[in-house]
PDB file of N, CA and C in Angstrom:
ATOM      1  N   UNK A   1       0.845  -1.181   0.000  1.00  0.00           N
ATOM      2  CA  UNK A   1       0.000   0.000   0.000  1.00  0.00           C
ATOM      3  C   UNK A   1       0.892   1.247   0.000  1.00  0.00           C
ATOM      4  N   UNK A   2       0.712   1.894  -0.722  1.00  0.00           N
ATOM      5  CA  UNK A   2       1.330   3.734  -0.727  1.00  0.00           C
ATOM      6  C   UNK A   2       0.968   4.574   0.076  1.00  0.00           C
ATOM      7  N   UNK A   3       2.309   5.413   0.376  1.00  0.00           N
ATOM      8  CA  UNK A   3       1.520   6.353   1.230  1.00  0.00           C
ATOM      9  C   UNK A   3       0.549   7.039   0.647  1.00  0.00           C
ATOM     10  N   UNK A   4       0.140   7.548  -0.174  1.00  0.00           N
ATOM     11  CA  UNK A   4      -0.868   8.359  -0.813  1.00  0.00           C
ATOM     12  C   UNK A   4      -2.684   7.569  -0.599  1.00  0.00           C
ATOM     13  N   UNK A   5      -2.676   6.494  -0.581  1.00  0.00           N
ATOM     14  CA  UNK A   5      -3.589   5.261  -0.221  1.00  0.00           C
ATOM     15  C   UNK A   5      -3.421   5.452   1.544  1.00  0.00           C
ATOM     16  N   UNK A   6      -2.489   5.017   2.081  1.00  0.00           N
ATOM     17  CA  UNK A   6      -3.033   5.208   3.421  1.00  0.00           C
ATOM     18  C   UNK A   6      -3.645   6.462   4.483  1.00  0.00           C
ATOM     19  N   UNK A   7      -2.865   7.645   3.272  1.00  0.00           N
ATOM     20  CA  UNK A   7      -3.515   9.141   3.460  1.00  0.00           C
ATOM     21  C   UNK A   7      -5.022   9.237   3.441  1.00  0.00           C
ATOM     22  N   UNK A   8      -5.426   9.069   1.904  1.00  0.00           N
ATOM     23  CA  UNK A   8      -6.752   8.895   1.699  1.00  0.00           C
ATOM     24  C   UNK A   8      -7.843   8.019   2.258  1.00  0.00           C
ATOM     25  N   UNK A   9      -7.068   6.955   3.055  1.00  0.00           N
ATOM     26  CA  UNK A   9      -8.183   6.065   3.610  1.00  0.00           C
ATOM     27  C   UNK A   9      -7.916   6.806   5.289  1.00  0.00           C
ATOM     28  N   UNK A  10      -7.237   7.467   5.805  1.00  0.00           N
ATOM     29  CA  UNK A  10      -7.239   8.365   6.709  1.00  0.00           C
ATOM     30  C   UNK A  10      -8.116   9.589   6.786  1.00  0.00           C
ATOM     31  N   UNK A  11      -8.446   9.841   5.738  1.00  0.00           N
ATOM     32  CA  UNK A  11      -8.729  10.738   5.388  1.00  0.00           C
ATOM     33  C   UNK A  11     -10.632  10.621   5.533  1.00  0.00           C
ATOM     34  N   UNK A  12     -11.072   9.431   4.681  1.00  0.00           N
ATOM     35  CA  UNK A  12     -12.073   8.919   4.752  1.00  0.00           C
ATOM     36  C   UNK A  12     -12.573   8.838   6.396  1.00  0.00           C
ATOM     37  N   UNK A  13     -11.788   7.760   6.784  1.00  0.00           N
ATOM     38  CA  UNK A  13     -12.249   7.819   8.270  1.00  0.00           C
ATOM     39  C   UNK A  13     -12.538   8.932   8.918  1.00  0.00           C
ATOM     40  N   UNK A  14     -11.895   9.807   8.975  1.00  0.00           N
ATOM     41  CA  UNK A  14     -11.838  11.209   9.526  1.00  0.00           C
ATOM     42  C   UNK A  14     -13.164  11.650   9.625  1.00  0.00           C
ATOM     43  N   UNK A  15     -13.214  11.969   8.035  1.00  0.00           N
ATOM     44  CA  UNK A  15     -14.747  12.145   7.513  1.00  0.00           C
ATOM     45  C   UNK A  15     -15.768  11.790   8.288  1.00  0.00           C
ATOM     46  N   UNK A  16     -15.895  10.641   8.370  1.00  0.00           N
ATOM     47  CA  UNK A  16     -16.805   9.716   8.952  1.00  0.00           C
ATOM     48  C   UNK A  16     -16.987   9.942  10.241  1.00  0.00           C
ATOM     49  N   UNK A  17     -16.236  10.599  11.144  1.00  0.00           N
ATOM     50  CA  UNK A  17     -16.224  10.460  12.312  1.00  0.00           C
ATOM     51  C   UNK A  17     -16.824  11.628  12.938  1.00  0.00           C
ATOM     52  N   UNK A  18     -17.790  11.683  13.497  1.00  0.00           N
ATOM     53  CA  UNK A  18     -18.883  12.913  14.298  1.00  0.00           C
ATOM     54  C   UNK A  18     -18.153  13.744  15.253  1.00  0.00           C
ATOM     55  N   UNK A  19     -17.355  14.884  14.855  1.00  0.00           N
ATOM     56  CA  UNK A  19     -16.068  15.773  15.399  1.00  0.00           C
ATOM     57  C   UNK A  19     -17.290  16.126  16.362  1.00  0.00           C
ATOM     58  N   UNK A  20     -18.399  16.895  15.975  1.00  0.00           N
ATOM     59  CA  UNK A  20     -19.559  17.889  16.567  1.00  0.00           C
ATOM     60  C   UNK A  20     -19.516  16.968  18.060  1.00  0.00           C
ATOM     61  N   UNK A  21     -19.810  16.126  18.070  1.00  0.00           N
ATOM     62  CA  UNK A  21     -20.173  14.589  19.078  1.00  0.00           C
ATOM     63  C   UNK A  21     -18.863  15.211  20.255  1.00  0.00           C
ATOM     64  N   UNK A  22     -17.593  14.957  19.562  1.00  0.00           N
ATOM     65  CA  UNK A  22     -16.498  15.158  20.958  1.00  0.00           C
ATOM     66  C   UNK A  22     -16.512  16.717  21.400  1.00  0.00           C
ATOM     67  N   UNK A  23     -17.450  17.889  21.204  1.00  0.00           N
ATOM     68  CA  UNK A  23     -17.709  18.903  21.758  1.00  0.00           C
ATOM     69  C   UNK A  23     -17.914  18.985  23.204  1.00  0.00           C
ATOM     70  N   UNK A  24     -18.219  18.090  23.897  1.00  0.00           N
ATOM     71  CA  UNK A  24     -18.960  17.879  24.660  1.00  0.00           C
ATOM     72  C   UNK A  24     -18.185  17.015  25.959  1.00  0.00           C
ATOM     73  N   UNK A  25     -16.988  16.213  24.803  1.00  0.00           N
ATOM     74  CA  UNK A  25     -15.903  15.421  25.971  1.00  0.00           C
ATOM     75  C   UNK A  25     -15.667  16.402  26.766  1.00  0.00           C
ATOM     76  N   UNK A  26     -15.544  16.569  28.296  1.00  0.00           N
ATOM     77  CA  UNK A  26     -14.628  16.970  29.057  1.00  0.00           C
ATOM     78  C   UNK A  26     -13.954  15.635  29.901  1.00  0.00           C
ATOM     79  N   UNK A  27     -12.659  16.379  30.327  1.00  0.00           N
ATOM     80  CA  UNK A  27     -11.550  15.608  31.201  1.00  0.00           C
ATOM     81  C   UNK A  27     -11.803  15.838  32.860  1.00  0.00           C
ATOM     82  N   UNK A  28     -12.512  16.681  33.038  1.00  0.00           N
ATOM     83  CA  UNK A  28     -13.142  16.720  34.375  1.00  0.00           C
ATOM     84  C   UNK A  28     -14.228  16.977  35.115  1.00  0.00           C
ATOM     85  N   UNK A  29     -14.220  16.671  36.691  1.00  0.00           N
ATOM     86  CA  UNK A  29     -15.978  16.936  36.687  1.00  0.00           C
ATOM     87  C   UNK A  29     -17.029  17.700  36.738  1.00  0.00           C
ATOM     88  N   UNK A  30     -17.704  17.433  36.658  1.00  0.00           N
ATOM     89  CA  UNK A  30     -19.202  18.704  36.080  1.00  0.00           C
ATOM     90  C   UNK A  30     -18.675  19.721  37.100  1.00  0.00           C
ATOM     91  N   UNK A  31     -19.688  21.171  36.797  1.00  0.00           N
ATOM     92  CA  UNK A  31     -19.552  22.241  37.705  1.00  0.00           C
ATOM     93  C   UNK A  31     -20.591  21.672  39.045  1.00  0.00           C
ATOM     94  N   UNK A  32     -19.989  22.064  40.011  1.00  0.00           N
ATOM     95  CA  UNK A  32     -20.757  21.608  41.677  1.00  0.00           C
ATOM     96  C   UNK A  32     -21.518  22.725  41.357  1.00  0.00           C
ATOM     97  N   UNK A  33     -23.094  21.941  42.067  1.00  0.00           N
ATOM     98  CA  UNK A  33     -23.824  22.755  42.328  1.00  0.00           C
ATOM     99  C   UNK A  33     -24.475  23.030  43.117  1.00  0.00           C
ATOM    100  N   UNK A  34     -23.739  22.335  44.687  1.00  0.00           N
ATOM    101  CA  UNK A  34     -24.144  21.970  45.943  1.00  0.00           C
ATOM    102  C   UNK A  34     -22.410  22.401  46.997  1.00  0.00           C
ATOM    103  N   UNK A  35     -23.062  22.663  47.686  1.00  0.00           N
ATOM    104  CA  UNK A  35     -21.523  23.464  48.590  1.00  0.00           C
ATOM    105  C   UNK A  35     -20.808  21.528  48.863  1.00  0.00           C
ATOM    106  N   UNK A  36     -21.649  20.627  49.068  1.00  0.00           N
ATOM    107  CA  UNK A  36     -21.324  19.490  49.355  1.00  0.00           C
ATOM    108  C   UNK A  36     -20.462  18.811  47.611  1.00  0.00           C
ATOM    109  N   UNK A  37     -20.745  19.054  47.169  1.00  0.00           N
ATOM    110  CA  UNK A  37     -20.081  18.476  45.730  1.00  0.00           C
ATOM    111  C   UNK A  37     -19.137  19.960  45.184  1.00  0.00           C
ATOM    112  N   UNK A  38     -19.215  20.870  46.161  1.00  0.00           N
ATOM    113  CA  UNK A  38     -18.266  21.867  45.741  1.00  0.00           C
ATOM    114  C   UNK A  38     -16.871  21.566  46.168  1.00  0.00           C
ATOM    115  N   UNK A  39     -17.268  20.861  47.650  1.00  0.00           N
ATOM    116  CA  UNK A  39     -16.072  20.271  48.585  1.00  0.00           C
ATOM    117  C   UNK A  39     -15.259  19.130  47.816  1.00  0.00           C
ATOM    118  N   UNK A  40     -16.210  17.987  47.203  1.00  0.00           N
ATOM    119  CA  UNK A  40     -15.868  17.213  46.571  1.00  0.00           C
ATOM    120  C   UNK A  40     -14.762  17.596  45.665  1.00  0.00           C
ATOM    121  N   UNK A  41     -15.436  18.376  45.065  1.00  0.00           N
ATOM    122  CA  UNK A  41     -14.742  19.059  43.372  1.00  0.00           C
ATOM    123  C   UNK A  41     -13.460  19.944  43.853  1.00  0.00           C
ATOM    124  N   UNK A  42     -13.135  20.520  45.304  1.00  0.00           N
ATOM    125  CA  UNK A  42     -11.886  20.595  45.375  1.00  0.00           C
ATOM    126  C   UNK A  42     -10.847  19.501  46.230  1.00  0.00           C
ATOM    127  N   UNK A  43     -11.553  18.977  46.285  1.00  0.00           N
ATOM    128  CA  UNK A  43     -10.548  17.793  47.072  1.00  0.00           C
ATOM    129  C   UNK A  43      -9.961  16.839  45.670  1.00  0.00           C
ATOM    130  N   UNK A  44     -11.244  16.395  45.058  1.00  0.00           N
ATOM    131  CA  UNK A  44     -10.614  16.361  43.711  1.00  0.00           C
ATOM    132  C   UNK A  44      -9.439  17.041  42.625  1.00  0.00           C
ATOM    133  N   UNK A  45      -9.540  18.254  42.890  1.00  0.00           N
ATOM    134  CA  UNK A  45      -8.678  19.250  41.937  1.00  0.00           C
ATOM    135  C   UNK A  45      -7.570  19.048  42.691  1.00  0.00           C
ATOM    136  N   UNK A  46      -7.183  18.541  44.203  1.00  0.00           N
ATOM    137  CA  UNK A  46      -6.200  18.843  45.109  1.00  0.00           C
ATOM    138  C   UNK A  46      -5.343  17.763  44.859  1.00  0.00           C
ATOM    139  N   UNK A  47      -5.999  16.435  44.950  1.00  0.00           N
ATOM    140  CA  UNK A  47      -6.003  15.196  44.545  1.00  0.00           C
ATOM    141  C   UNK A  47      -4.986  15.414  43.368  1.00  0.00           C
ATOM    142  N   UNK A  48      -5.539  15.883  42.287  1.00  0.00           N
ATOM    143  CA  UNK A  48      -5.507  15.872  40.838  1.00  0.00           C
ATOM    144  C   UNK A  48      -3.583  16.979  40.628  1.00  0.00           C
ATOM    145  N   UNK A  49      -4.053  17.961  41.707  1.00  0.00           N
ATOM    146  CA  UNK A  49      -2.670  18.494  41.478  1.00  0.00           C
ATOM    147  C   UNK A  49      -1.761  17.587  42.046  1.00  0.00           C
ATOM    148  N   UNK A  50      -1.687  17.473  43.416  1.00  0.00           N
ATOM    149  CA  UNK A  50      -0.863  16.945  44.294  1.00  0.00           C
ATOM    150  C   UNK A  50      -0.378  15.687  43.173  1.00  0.00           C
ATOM    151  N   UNK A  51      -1.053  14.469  42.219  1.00  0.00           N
ATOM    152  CA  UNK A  51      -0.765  14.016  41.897  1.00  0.00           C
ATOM    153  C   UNK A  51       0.270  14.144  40.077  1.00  0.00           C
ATOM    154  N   UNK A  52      -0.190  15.669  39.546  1.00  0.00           N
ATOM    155  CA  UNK A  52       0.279  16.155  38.608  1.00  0.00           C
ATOM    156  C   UNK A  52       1.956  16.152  38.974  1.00  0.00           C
ATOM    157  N   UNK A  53       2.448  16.908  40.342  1.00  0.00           N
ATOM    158  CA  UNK A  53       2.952  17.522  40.863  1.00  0.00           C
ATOM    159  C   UNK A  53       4.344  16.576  40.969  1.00  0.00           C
ATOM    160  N   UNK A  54       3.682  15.179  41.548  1.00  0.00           N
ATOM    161  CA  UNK A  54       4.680  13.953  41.998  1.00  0.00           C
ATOM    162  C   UNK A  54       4.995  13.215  40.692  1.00  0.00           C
ATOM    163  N   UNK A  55       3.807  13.081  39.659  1.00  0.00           N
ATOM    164  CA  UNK A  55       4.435  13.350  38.219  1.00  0.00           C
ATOM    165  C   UNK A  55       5.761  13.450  37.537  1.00  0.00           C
ATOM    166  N   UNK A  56       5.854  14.906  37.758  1.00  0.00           N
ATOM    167  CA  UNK A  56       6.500  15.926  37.340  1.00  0.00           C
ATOM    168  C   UNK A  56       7.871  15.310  37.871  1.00  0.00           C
ATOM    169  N   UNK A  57       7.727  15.738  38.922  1.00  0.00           N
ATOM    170  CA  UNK A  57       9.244  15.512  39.855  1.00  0.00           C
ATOM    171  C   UNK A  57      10.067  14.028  39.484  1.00  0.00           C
ATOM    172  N   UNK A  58       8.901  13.163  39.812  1.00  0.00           N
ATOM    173  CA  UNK A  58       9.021  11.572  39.451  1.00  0.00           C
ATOM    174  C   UNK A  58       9.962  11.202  37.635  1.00  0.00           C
ATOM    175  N   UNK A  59       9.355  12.000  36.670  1.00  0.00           N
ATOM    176  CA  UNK A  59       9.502  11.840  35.435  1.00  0.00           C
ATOM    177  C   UNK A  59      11.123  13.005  35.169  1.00  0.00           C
ATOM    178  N   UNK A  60      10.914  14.248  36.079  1.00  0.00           N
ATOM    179  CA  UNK A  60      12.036  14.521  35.883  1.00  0.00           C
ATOM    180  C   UNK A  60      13.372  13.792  36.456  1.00  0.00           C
ATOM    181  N   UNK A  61      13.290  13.311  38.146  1.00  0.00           N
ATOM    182  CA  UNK A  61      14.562  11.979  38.337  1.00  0.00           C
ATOM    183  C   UNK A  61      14.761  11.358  37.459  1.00  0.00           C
ATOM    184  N   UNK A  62      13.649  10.768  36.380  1.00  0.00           N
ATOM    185  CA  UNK A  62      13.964   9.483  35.825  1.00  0.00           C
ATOM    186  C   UNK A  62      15.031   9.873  34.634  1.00  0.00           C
ATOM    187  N   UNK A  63      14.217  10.977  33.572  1.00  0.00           N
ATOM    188  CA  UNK A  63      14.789  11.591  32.953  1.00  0.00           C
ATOM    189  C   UNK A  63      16.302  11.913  33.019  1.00  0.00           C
ATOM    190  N   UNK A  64      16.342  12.764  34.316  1.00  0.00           N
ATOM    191  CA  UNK A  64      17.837  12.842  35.002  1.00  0.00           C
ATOM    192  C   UNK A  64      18.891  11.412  34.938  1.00  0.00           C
ATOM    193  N   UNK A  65      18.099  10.784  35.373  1.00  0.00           N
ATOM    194  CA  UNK A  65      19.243   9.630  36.197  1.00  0.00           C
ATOM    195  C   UNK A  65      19.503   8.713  34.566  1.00  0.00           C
ATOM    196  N   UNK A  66      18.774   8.933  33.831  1.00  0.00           N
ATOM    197  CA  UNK A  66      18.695   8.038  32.317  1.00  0.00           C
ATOM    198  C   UNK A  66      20.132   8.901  31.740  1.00  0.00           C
ATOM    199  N   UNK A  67      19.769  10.129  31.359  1.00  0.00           N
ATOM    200  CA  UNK A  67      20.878  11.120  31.023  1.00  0.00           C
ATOM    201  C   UNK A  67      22.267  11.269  32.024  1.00  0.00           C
ATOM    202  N   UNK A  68      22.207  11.171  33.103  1.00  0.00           N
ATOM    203  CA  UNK A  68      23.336  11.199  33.521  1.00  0.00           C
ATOM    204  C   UNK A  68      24.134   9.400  33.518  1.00  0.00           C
ATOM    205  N   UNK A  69      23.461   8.956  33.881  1.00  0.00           N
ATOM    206  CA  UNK A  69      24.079   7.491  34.248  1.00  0.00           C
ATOM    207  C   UNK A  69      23.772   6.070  33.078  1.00  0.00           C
ATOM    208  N   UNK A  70      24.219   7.064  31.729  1.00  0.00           N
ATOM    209  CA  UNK A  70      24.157   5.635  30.316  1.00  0.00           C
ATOM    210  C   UNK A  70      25.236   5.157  30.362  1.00  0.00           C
ATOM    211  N   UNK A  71      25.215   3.606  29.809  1.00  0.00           N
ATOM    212  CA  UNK A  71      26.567   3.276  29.682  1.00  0.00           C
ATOM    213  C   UNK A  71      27.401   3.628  28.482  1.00  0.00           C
ATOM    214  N   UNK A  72      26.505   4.597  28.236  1.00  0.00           N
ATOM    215  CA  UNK A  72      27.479   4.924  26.541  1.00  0.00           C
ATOM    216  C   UNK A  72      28.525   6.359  27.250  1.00  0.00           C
ATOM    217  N   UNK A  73      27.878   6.989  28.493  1.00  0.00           N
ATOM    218  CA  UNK A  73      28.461   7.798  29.140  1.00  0.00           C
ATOM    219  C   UNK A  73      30.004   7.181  30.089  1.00  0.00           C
ATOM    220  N   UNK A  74      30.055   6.045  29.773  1.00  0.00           N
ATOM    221  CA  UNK A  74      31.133   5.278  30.399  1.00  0.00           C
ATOM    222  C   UNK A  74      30.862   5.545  32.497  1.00  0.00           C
ATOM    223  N   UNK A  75      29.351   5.370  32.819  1.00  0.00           N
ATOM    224  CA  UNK A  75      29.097   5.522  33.845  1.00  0.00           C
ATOM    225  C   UNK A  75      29.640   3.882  34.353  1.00  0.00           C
ATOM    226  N   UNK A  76      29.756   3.758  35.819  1.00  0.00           N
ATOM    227  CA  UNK A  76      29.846   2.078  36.712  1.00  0.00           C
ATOM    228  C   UNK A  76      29.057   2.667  37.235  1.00  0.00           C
ATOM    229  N   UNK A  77      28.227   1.804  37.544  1.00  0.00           N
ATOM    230  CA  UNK A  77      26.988   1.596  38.861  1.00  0.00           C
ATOM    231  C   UNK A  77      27.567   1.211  39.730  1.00  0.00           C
ATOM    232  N   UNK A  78      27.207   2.095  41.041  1.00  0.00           N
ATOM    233  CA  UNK A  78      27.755   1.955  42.334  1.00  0.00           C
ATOM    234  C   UNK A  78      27.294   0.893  43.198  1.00  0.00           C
ATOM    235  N   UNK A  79      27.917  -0.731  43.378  1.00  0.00           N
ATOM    236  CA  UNK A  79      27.864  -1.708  43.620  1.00  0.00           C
ATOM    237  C   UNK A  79      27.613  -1.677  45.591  1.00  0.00           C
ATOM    238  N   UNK A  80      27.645  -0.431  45.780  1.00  0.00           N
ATOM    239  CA  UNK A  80      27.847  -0.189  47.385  1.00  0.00           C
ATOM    240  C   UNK A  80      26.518   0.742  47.836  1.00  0.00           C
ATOM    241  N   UNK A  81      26.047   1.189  46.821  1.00  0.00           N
ATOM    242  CA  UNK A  81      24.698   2.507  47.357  1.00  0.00           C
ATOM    243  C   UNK A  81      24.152   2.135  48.558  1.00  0.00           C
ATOM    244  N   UNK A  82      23.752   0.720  48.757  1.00  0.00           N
ATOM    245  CA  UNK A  82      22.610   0.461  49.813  1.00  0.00           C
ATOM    246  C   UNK A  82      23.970   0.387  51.175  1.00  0.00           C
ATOM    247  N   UNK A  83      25.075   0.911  51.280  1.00  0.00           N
ATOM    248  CA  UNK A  83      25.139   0.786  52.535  1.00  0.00           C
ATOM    249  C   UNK A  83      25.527   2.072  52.570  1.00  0.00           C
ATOM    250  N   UNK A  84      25.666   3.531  51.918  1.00  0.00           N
ATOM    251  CA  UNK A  84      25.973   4.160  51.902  1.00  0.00           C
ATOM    252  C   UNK A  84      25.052   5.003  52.918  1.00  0.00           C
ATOM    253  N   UNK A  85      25.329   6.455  53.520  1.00  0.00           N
ATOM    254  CA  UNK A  85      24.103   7.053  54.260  1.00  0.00           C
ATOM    255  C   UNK A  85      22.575   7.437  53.344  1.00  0.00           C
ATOM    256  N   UNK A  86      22.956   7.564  51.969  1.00  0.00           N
ATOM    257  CA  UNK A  86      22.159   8.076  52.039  1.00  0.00           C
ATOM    258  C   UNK A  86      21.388   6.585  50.951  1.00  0.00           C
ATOM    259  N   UNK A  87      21.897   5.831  50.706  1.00  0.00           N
ATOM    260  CA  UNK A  87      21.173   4.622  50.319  1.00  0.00           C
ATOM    261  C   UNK A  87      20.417   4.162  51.572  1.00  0.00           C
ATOM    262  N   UNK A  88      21.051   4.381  52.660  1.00  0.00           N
ATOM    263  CA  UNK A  88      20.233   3.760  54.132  1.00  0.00           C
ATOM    264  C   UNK A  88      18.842   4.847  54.356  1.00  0.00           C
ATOM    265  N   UNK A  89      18.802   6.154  54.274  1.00  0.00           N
ATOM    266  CA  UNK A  89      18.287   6.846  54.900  1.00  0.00           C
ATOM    267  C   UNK A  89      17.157   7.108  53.763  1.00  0.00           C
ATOM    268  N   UNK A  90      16.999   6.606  52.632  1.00  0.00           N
ATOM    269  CA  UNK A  90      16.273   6.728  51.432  1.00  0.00           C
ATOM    270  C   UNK A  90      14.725   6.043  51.638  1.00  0.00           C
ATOM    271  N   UNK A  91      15.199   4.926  52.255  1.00  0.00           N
ATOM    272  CA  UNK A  91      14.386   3.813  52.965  1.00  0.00           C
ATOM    273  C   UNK A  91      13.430   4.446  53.571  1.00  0.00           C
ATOM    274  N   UNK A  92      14.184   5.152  54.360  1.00  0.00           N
ATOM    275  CA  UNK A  92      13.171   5.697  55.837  1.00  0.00           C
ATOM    276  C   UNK A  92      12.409   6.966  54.871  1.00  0.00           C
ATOM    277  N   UNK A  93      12.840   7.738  54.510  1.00  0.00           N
ATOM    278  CA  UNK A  93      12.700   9.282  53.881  1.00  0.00           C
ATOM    279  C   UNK A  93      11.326   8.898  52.813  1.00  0.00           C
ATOM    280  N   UNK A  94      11.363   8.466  52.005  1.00  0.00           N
ATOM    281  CA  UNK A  94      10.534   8.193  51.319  1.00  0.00           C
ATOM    282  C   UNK A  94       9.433   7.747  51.465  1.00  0.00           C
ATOM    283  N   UNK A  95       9.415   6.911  52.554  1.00  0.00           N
ATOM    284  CA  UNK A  95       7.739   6.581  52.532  1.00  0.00           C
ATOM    285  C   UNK A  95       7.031   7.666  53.718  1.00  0.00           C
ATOM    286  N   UNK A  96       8.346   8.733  54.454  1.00  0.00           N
ATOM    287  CA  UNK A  96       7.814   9.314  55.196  1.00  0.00           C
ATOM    288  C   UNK A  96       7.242  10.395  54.600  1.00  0.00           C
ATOM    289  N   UNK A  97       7.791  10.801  53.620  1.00  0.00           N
ATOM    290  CA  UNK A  97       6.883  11.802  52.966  1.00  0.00           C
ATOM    291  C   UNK A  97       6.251  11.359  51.684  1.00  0.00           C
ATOM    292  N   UNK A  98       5.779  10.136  51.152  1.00  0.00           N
ATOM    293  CA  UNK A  98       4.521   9.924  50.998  1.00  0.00           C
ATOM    294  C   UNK A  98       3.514   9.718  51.789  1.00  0.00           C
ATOM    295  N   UNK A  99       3.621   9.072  52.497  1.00  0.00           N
ATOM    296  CA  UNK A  99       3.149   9.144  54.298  1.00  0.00           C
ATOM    297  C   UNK A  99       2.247  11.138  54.505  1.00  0.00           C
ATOM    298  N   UNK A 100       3.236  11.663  54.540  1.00  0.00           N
ATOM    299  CA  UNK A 100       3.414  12.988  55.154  1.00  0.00           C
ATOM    300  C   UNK A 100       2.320  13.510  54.375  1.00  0.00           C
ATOM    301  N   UNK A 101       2.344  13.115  52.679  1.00  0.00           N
ATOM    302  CA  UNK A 101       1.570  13.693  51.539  1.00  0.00           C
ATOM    303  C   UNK A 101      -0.270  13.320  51.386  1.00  0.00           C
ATOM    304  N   UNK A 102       0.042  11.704  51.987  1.00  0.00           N
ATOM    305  CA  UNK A 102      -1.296  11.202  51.949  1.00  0.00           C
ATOM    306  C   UNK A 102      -1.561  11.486  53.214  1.00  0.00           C
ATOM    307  N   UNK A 103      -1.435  12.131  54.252  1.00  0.00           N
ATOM    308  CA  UNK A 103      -2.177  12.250  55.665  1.00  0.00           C
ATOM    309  C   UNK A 103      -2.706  14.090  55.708  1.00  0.00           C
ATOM    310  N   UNK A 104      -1.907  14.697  54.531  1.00  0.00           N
ATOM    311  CA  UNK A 104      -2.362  15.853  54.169  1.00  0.00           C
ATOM    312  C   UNK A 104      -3.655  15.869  53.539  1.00  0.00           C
ATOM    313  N   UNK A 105      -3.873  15.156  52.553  1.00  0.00           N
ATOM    314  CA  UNK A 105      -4.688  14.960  51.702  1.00  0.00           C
ATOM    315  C   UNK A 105      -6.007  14.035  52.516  1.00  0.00           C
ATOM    316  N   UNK A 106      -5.535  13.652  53.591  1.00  0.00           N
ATOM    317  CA  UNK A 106      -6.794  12.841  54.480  1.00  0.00           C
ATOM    318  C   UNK A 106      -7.524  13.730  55.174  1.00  0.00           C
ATOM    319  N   UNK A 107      -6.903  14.919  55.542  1.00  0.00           N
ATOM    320  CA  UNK A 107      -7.171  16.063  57.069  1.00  0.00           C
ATOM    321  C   UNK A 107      -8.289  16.579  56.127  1.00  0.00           C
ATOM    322  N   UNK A 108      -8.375  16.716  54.455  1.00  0.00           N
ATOM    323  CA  UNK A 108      -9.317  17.181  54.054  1.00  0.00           C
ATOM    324  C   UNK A 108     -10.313  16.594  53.753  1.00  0.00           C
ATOM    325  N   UNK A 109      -9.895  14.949  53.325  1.00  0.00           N
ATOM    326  CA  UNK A 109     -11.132  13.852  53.317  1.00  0.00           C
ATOM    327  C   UNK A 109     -11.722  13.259  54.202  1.00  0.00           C
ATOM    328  N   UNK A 110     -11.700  13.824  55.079  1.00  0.00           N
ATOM    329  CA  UNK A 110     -12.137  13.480  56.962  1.00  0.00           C
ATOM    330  C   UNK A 110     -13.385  14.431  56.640  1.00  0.00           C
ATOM    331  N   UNK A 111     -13.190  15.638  56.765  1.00  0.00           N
ATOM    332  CA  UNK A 111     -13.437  16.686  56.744  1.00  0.00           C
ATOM    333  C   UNK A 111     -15.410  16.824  55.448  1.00  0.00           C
ATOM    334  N   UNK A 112     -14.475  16.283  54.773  1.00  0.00           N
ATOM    335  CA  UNK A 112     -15.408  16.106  53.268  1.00  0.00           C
ATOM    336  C   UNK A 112     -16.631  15.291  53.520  1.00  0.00           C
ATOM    337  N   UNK A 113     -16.092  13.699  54.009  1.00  0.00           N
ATOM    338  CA  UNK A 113     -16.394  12.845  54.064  1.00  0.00           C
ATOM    339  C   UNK A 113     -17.599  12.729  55.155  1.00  0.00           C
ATOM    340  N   UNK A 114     -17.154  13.613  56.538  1.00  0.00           N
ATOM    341  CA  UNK A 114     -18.097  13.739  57.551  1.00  0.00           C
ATOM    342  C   UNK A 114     -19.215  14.598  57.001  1.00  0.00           C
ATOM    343  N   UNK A 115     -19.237  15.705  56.563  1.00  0.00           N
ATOM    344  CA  UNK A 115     -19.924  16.298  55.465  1.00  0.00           C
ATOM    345  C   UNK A 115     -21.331  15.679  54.909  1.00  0.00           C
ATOM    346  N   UNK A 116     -20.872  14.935  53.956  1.00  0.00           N
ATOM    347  CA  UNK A 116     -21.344  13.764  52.921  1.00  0.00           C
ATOM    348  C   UNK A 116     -22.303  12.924  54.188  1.00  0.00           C
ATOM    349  N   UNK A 117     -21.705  12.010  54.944  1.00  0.00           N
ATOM    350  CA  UNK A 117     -22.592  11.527  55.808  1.00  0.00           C
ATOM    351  C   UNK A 117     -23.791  11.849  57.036  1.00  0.00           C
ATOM    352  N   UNK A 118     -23.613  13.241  57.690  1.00  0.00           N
ATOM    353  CA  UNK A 118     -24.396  13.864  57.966  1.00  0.00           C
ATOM    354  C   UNK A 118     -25.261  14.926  57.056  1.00  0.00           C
ATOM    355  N   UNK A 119     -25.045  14.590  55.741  1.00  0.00           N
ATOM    356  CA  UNK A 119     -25.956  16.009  55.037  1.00  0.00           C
ATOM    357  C   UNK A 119     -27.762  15.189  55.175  1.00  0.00           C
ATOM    358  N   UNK A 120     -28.542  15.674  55.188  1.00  0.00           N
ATOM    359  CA  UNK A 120     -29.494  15.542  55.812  1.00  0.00           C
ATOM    360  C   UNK A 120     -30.547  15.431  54.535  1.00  0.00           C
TER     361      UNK A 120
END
């Protein structure tokens, strides 16, 4: 098949496909229209950053550590990290501030949640 053939049958499909219809997709949730689903809708957005956020950071280490440490860079992997201080202290550190992150994010779903069950 040619490219000129797989253009045109791209092309077709396209056609075919009800653009007007995805007007209407959104990626998030409706507007609140209750102070109780207003709460929702920012615990959500908080949710939604906080998790953008760890993303970010997450994808930039990786990024980092790919670029700094290739073996085409004539890097050795350090055969000793885990007894090093800060291979030891990584252990502890890390789940304390995911820990730290999700008990933030609870003080408001306590909060929400009691809400929700007494609304009357």
């Amino acid at each position: 098949m040619t490219n000129n053939k797989i253009i045109k049958i791209f092309a077709a499909l396209l056609a075919m496909t009800p653009l007007s219809a995805l007007a209407e997709f959104k990626y998030n949730l409706p507007d609140p229209a209750a102070t109780i689903t207003s709460d929702i809708y920012d615990l959500h957005m908080l949710t939604s950053y906080v998790a953008i956020i760890i993303m970010v950071i997450v994808t930039g280490i990786i990024a980092y550590s790919l670029y700094v440490h290739r073996k085409s860079k004539g890097y050795q992997a350090d055969q000793k990290f885990h007894e090093g201080w800060f291979g030891r202290w990584s252990w502890v550190l890390v789940p304390v501030i995911v820990l730290g992150i999700d008990f933030s994010i609870a003080t408001d779903a306590i909060g929400t949640l009691n809400k929700v069950e007494t609304y009357p």
